[in-house]
C-alpha atoms as a PDB file:
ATOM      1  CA  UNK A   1     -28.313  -0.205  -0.835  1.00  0.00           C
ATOM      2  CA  UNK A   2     -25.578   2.569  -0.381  1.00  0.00           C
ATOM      3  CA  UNK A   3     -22.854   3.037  -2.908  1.00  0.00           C
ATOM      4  CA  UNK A   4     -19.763   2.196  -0.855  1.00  0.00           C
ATOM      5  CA  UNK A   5     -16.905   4.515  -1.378  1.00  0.00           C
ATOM      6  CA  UNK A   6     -14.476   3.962  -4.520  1.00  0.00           C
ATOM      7  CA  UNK A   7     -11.140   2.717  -3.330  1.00  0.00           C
ATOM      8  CA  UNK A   8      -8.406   5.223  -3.206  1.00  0.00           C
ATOM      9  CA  UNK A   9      -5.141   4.223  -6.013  1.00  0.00           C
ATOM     10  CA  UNK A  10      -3.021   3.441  -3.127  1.00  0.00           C
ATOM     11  CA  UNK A  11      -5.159   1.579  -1.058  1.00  0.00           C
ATOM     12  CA  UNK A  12      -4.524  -1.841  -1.860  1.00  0.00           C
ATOM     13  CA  UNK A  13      -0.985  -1.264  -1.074  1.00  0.00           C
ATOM     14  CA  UNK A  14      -0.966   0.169   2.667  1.00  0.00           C
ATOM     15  CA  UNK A  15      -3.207  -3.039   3.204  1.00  0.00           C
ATOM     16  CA  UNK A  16      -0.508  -5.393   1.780  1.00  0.00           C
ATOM     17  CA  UNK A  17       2.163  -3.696   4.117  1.00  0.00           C
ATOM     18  CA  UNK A  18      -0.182  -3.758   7.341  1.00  0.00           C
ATOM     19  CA  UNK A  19      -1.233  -7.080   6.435  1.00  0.00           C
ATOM     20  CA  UNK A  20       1.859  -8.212   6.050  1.00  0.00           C
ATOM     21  CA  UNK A  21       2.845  -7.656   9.937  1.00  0.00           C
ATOM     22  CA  UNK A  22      -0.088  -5.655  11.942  1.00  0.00           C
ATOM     23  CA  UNK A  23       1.669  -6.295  15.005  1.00  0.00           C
ATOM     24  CA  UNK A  24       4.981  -4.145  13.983  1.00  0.00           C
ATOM     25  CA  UNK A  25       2.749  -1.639  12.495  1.00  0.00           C
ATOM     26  CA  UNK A  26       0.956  -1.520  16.275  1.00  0.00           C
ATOM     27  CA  UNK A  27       4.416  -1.213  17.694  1.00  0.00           C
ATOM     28  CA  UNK A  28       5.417   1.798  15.388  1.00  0.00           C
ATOM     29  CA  UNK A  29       2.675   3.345  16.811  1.00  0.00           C
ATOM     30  CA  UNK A  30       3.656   2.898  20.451  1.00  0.00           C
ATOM     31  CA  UNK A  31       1.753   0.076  21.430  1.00  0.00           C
ATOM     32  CA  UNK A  32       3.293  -2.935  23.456  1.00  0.00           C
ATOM     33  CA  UNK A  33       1.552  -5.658  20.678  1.00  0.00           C
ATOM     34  CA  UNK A  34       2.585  -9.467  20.994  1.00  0.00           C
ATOM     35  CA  UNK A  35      -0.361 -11.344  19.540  1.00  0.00           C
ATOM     36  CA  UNK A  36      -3.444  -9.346  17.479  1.00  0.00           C
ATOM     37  CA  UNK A  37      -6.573 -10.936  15.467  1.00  0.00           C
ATOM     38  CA  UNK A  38      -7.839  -9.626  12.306  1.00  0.00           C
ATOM     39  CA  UNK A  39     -11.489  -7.609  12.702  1.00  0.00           C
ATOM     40  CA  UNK A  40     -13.967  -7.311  10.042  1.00  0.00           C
ATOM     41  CA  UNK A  41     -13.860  -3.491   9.022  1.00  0.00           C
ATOM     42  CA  UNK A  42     -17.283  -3.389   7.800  1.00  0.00           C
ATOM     43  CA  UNK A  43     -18.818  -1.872  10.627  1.00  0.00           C
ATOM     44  CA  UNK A  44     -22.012  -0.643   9.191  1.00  0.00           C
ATOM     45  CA  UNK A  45     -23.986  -0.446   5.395  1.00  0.00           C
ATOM     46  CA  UNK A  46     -21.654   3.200   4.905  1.00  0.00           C
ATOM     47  CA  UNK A  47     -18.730   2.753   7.545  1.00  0.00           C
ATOM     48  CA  UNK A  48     -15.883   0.754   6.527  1.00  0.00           C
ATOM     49  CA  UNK A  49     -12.576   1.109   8.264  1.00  0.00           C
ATOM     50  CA  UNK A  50      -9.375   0.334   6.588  1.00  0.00           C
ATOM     51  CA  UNK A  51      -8.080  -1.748   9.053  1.00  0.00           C
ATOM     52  CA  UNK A  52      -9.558  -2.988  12.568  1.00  0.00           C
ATOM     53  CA  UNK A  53      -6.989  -5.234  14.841  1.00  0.00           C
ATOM     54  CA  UNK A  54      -7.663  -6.759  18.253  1.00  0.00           C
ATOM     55  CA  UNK A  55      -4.626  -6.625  20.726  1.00  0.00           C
ATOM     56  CA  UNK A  56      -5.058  -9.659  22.379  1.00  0.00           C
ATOM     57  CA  UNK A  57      -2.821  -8.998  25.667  1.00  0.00           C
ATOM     58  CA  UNK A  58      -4.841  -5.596  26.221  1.00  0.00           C
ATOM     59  CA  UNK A  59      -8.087  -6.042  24.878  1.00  0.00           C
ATOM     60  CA  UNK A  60      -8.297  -3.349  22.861  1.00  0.00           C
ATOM     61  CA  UNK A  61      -8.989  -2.570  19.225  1.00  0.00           C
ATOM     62  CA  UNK A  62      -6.772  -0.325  16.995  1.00  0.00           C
ATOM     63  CA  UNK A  63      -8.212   1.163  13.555  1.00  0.00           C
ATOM     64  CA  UNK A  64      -5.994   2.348  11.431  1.00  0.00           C
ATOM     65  CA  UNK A  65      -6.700   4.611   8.472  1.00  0.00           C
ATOM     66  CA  UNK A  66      -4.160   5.601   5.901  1.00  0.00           C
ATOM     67  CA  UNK A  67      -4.573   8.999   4.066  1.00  0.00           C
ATOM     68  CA  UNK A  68      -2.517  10.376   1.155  1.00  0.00           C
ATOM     69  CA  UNK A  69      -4.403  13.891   0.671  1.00  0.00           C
ATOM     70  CA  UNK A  70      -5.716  16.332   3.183  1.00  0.00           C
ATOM     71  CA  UNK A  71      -9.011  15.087   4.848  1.00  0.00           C
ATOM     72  CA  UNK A  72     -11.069  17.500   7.373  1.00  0.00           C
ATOM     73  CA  UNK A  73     -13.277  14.483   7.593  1.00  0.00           C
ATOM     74  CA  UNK A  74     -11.493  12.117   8.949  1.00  0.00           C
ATOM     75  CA  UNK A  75     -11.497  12.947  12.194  1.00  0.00           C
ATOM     76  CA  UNK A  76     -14.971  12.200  12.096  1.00  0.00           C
ATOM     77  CA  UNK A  77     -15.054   9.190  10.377  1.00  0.00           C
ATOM     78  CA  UNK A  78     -12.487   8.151  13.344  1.00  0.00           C
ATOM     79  CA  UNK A  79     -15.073   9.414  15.848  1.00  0.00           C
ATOM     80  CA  UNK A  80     -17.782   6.886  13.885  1.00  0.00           C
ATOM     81  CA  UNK A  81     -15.619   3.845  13.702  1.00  0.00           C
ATOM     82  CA  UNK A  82     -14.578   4.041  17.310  1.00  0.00           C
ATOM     83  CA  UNK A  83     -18.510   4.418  18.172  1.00  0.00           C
ATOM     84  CA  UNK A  84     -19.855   1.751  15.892  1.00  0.00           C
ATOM     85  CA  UNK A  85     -16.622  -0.240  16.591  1.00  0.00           C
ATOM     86  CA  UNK A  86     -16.945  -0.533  20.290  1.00  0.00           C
ATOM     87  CA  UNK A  87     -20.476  -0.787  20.297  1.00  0.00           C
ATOM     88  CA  UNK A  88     -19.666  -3.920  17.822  1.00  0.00           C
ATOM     89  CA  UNK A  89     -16.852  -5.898  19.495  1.00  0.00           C
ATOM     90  CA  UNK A  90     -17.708  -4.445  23.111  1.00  0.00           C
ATOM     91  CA  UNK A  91     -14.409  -3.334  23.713  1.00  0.00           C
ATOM     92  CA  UNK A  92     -12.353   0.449  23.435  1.00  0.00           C
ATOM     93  CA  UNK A  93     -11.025   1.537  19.938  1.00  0.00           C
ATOM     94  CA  UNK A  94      -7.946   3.203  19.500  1.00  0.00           C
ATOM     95  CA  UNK A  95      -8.214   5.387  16.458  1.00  0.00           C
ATOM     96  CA  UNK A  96      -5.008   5.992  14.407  1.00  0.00           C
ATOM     97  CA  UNK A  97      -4.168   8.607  11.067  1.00  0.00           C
ATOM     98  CA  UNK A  98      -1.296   7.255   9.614  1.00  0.00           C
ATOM     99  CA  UNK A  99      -0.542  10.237   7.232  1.00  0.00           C
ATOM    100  CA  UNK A 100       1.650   9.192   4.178  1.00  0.00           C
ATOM    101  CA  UNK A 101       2.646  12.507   3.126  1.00  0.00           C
ATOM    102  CA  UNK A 102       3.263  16.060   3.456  1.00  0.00           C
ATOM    103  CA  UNK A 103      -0.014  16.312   1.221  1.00  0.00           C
ATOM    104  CA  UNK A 104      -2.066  14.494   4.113  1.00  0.00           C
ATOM    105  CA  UNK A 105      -1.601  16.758   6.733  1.00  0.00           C
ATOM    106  CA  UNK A 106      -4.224  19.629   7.346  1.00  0.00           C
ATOM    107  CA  UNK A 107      -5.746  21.478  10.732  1.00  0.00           C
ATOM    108  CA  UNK A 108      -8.305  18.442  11.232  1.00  0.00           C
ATOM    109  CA  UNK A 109      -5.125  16.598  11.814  1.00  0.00           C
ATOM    110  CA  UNK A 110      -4.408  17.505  15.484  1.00  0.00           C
ATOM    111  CA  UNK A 111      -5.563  14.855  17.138  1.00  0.00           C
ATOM    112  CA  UNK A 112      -8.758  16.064  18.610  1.00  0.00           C
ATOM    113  CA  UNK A 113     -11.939  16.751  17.276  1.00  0.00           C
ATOM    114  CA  UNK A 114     -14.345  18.542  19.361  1.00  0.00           C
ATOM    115  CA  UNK A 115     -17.260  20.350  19.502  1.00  0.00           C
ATOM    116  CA  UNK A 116     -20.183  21.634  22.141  1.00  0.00           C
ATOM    117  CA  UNK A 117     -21.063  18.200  22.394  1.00  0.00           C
ATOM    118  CA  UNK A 118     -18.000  15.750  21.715  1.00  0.00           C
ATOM    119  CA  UNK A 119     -14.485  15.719  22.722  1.00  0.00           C
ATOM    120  CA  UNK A 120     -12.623  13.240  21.017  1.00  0.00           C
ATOM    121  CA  UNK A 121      -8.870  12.300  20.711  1.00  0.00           C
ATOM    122  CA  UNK A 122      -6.896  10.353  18.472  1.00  0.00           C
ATOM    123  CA  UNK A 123      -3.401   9.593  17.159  1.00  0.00           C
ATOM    124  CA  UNK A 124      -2.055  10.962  14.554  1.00  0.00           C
ATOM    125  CA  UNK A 125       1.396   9.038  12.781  1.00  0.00           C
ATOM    126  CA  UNK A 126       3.348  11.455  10.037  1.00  0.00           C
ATOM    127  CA  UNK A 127       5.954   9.364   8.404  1.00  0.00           C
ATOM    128  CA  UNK A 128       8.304  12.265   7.065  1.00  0.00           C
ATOM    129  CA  UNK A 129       8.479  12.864  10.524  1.00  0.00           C
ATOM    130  CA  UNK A 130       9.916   9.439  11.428  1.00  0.00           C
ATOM    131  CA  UNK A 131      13.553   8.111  11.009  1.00  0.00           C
ATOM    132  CA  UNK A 132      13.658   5.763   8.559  1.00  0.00           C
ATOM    133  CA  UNK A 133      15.907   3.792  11.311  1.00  0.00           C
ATOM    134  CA  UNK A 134      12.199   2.911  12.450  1.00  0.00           C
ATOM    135  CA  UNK A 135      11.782   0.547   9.871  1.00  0.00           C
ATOM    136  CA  UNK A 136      14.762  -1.383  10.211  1.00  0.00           C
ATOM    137  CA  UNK A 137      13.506  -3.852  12.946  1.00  0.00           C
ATOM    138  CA  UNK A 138      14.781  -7.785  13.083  1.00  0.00           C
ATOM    139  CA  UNK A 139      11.849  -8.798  10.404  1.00  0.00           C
ATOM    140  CA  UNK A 140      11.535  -5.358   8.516  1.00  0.00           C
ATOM    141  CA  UNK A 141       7.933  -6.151   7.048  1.00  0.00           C
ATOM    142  CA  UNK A 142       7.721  -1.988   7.429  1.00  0.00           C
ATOM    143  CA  UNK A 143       9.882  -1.431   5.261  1.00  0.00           C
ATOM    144  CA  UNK A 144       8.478  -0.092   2.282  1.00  0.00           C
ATOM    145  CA  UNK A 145       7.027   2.560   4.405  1.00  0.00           C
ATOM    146  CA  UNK A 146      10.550   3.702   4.987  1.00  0.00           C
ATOM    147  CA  UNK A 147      10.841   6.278   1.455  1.00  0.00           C
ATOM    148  CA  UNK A 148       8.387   7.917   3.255  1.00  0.00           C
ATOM    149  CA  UNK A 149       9.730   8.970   6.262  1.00  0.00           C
ATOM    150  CA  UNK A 150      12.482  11.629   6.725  1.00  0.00           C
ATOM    151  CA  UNK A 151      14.431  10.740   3.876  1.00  0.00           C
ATOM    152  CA  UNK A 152      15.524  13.641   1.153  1.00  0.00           C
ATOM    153  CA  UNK A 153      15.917  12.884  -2.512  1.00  0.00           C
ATOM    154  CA  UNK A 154      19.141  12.778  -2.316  1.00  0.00           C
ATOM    155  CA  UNK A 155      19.359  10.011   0.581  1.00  0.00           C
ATOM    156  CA  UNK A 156      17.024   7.550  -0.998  1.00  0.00           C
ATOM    157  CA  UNK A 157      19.385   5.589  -2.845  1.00  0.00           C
ATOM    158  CA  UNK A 158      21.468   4.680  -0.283  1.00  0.00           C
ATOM    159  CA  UNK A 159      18.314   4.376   1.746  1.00  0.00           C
ATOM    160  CA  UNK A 160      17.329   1.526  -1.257  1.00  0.00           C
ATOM    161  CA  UNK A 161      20.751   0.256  -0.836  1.00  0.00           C
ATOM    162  CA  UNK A 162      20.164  -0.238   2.704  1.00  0.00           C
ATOM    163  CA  UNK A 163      16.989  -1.721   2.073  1.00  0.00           C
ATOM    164  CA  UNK A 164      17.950  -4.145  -0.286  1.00  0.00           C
ATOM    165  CA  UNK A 165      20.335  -5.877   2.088  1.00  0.00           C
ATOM    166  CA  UNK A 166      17.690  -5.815   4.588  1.00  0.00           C
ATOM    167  CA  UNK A 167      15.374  -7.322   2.595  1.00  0.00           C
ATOM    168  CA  UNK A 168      17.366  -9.947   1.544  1.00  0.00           C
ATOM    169  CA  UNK A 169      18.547 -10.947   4.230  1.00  0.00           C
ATOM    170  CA  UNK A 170      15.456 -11.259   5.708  1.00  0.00           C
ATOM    171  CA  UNK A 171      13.182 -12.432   3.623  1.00  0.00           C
ATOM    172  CA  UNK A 172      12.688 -15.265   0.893  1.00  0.00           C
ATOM    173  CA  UNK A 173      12.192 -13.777  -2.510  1.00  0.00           C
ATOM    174  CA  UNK A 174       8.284 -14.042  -2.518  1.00  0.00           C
ATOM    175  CA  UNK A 175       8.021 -11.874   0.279  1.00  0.00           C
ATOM    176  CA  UNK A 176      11.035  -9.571  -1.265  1.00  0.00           C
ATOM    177  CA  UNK A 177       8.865  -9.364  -4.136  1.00  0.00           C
ATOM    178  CA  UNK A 178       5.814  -8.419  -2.568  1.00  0.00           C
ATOM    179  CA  UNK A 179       8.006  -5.750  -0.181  1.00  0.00           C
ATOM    180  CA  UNK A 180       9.257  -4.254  -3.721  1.00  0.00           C
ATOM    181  CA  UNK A 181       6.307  -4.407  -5.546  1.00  0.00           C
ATOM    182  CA  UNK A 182       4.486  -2.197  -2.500  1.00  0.00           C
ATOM    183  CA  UNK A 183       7.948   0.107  -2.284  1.00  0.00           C
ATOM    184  CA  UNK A 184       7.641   0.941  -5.699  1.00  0.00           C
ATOM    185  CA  UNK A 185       3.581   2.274  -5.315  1.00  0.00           C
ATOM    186  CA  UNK A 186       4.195   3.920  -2.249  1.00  0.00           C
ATOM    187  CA  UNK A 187       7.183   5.846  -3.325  1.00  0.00           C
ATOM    188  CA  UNK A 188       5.072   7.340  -6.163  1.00  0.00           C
ATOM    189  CA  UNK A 189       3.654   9.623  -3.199  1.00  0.00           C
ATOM    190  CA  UNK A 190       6.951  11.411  -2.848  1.00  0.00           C
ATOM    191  CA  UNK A 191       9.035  10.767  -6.077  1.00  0.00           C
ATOM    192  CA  UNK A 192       9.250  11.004  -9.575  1.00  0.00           C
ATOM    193  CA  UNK A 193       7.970   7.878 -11.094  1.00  0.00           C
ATOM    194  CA  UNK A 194      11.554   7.945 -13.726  1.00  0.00           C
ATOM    195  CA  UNK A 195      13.742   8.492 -10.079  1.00  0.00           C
ATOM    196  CA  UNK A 196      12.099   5.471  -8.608  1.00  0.00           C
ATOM    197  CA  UNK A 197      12.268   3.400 -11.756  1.00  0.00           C
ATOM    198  CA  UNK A 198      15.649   3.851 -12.136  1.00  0.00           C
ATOM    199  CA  UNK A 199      16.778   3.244  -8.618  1.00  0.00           C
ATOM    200  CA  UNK A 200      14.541   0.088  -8.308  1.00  0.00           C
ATOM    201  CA  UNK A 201      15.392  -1.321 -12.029  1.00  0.00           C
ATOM    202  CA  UNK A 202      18.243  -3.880 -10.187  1.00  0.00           C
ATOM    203  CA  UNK A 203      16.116  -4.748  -7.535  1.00  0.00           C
ATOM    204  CA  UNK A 204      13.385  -5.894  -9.754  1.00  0.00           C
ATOM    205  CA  UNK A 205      15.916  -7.551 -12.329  1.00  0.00           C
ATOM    206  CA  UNK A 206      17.145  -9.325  -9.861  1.00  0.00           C
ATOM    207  CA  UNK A 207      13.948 -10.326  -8.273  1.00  0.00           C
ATOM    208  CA  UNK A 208      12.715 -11.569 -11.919  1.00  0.00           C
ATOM    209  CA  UNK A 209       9.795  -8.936 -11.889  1.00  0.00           C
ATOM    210  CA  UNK A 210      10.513  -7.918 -15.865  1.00  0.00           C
ATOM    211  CA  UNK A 211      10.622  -4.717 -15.150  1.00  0.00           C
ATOM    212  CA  UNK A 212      13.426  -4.048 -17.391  1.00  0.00           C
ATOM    213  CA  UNK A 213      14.208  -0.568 -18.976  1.00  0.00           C
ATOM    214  CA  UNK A 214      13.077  -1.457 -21.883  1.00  0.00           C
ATOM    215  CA  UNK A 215       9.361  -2.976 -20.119  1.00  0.00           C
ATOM    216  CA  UNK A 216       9.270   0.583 -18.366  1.00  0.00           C
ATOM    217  CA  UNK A 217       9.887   2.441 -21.959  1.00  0.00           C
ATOM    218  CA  UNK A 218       7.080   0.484 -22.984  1.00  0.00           C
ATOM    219  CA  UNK A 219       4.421   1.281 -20.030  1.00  0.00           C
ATOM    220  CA  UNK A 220       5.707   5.252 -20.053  1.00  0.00           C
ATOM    221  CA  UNK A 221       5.366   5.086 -24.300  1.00  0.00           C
ATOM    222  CA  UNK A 222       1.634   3.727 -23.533  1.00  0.00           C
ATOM    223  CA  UNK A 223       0.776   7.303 -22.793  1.00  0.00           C
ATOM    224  CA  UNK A 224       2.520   8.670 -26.169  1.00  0.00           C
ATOM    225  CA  UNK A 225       1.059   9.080 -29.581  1.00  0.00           C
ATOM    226  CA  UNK A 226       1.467   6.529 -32.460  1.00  0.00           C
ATOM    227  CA  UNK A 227       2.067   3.868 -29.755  1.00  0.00           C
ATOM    228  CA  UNK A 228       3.576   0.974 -31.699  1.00  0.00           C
ATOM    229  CA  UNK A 229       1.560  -2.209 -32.031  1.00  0.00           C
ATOM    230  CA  UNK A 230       4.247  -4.508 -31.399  1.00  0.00           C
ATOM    231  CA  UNK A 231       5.425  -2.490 -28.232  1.00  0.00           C
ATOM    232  CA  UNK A 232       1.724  -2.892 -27.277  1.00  0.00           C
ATOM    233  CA  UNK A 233       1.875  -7.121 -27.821  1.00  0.00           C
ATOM    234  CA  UNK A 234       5.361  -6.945 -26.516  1.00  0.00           C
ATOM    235  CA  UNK A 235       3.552  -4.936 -22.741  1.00  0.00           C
ATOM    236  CA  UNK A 236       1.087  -8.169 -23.177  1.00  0.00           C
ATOM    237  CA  UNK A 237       3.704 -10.749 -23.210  1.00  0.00           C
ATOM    238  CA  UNK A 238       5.290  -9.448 -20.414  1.00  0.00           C
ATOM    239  CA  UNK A 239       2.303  -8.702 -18.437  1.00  0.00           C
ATOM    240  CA  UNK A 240       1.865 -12.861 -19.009  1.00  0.00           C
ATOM    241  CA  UNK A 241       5.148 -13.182 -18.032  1.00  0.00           C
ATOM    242  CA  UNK A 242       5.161 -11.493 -14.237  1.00  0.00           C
ATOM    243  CA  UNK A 243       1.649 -12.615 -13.889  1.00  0.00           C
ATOM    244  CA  UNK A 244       2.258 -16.829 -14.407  1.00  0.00           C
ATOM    245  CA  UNK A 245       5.064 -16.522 -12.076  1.00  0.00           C
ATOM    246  CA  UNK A 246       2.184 -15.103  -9.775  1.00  0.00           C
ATOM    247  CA  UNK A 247      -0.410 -16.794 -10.031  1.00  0.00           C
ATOM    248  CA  UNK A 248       0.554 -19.689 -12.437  1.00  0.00           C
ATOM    249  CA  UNK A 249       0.014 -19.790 -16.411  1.00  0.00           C
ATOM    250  CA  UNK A 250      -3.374 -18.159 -17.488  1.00  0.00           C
ATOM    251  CA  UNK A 251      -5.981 -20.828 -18.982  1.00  0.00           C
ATOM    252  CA  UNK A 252      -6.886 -19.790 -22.363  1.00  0.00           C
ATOM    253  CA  UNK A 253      -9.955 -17.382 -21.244  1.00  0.00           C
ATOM    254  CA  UNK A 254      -7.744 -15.251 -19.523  1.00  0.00           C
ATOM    255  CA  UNK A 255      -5.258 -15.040 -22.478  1.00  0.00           C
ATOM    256  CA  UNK A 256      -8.016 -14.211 -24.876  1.00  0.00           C
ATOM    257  CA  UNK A 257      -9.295 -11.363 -21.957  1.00  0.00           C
ATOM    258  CA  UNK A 258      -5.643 -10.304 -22.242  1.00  0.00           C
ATOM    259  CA  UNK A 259      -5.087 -10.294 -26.089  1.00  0.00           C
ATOM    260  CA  UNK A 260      -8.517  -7.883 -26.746  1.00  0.00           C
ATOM    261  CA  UNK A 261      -6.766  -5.219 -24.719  1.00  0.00           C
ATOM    262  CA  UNK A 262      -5.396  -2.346 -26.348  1.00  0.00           C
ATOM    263  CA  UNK A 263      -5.333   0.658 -24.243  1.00  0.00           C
ATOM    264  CA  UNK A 264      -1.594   1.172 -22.921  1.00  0.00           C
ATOM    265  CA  UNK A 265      -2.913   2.303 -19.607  1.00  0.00           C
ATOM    266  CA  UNK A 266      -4.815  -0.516 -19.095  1.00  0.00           C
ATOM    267  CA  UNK A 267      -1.901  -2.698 -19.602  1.00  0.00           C
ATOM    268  CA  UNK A 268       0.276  -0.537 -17.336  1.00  0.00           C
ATOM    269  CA  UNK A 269      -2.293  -0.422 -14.653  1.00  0.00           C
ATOM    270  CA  UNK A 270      -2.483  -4.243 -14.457  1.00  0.00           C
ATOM    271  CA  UNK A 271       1.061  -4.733 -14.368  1.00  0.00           C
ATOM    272  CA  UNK A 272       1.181  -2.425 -11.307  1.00  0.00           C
ATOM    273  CA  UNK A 273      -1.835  -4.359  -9.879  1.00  0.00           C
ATOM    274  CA  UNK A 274       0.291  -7.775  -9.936  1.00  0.00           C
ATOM    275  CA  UNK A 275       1.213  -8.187  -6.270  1.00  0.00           C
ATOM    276  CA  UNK A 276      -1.771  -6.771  -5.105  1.00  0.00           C
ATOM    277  CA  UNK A 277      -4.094  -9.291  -5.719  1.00  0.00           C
ATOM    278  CA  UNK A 278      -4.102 -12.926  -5.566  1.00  0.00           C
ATOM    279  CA  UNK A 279      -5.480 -14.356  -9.050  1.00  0.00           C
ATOM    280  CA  UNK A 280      -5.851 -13.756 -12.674  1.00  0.00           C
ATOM    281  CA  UNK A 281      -9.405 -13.428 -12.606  1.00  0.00           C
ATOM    282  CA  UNK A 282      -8.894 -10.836  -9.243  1.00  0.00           C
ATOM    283  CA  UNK A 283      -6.551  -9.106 -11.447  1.00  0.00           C
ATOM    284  CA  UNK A 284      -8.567  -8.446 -15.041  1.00  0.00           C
ATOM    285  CA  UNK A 285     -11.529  -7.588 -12.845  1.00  0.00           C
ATOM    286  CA  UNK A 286     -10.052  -4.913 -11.464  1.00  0.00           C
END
């Protein structure tokens, strides 16, 4: 069998914010949706979209594929999922390149690939070209796309201010968590990881995420020297912490799985992981 592709870092992520609301993602790229179903994206042994939706009230599919670096392929790969797609679910397939950053964009990205034999056009979505306005809809499930449109450095914290009233308001704090938690990995694209920390260290206090200052001088010490044990116990303890009010308090496998790691990275790695999965055991297995 064929070695399917290794997930990209932010992967997991885009998928939590798309799942979260595919039909405002649908309308932010121009589509009238009301009412879409969930596809399979495993369209063949090798072809795997990233994420196939039906809309109902047109009968049409739209597959959406995030990118965060510059991919000449992809226009390709759009060209095979639309094929294999509507050759699967007997019905047309809107592809869509929803390019994260700057970084993403290259020539493939024009929104036609053709050659002697093929002509074939699809959309292309570049969020620093967007408003961040966009994202500010009646349920804002898009939001923590918004430090990624046209925002400068200098905006983003009254963007975050903005966004934190938004979210609030709109959401009840599981969902604000899960909103943060993807904010915080996406904004990693753009900004420096100590910028976002600081500007999101009062959101997560106040969300109970332990992410503290002194929880991130312990994840950014993991990659120092002479790393101190107790700093290293102390990551553990809080890593239990977020992760029981997850999932719920770890049996005593888990705990033990927990205990024999030592490498900071690890430990800062699963931390990040937290509201991207949906179990302890989905967690250390990553």
């Amino acid at each position: 069998m064929a070695k399917r592709a290794t997930p990209r870092p932010f992967d997991a992520t885009v998928k939590s914010v798309i799942d979260l609301d595919p039909v405002a993602l649908a309308r932010l790229a121009g589509w009238n949706a009301s009412r879409l179903t969930v596809l399979n994206s495993d369209l063949a042994t090798k072809l795997a979209a990233d994420r196939l939706f039906r809309l109902e009230d047109q009968n049409r599919i739209l597959d959406f594929e995030a990118q965060a670096q510059p991919d000449p392929s992809l226009p390709k790969r759009l060209l095979a999922y639309t094929a294999v797609g509507e050759l699967k679910y007997d019905l047309p397939v809107a592809g869509i390149a929803l390019l994260l950053c700057k970084e993403a964009d290259c020539p493939a990205m024009s929104g036609l690939y053709q050659t002697d034999t093929v002509r074939f056009a699809f959309q292309v979505i570049r969020l620093w070209e967007l408003s961040p306005d966009v994202f500010f809809t009646p349920k804002p499930t898009l939001l923590p796309l918004a430090p990624l449109s046209g925002v400068s450095e200098a905006e983003l914290p009254s963007l975050i201010q903005r966004m934190t009233r938004a979210i609030s308001a709109a959401f009840e704090p599981s969902i604000q968590r899960r909103l943060w938690a993807n904010a915080h990995v996406l904004m990693g694209l753009r900004f420096k990881t100590d910028l976002t920390d600081t500007l999101l260290d009062g959101v997560f206090q106040m969300l109970d995420l332990s992410t503290s200052t002194t929880y991130q001088q312990i994840l950014a010490r993991g990659t120092a020297k002479g790393i101190a044990i107790g700093e290293i116990k102390e990551a553990r303890r809080l890593l239990v912490l977020v992760g029981s009010k997850r999932f719920g308090e770890p049996d005593a496998r888990t705990r033990r799985a927990i205990g024999r790691i030592d490498a900071p990275q690890r430990l800062e790695a699963l931390a990040t992981r937290i509201f991207e999965v949906e179990s302890w055991r989905e967690l250390l297995a990553g």
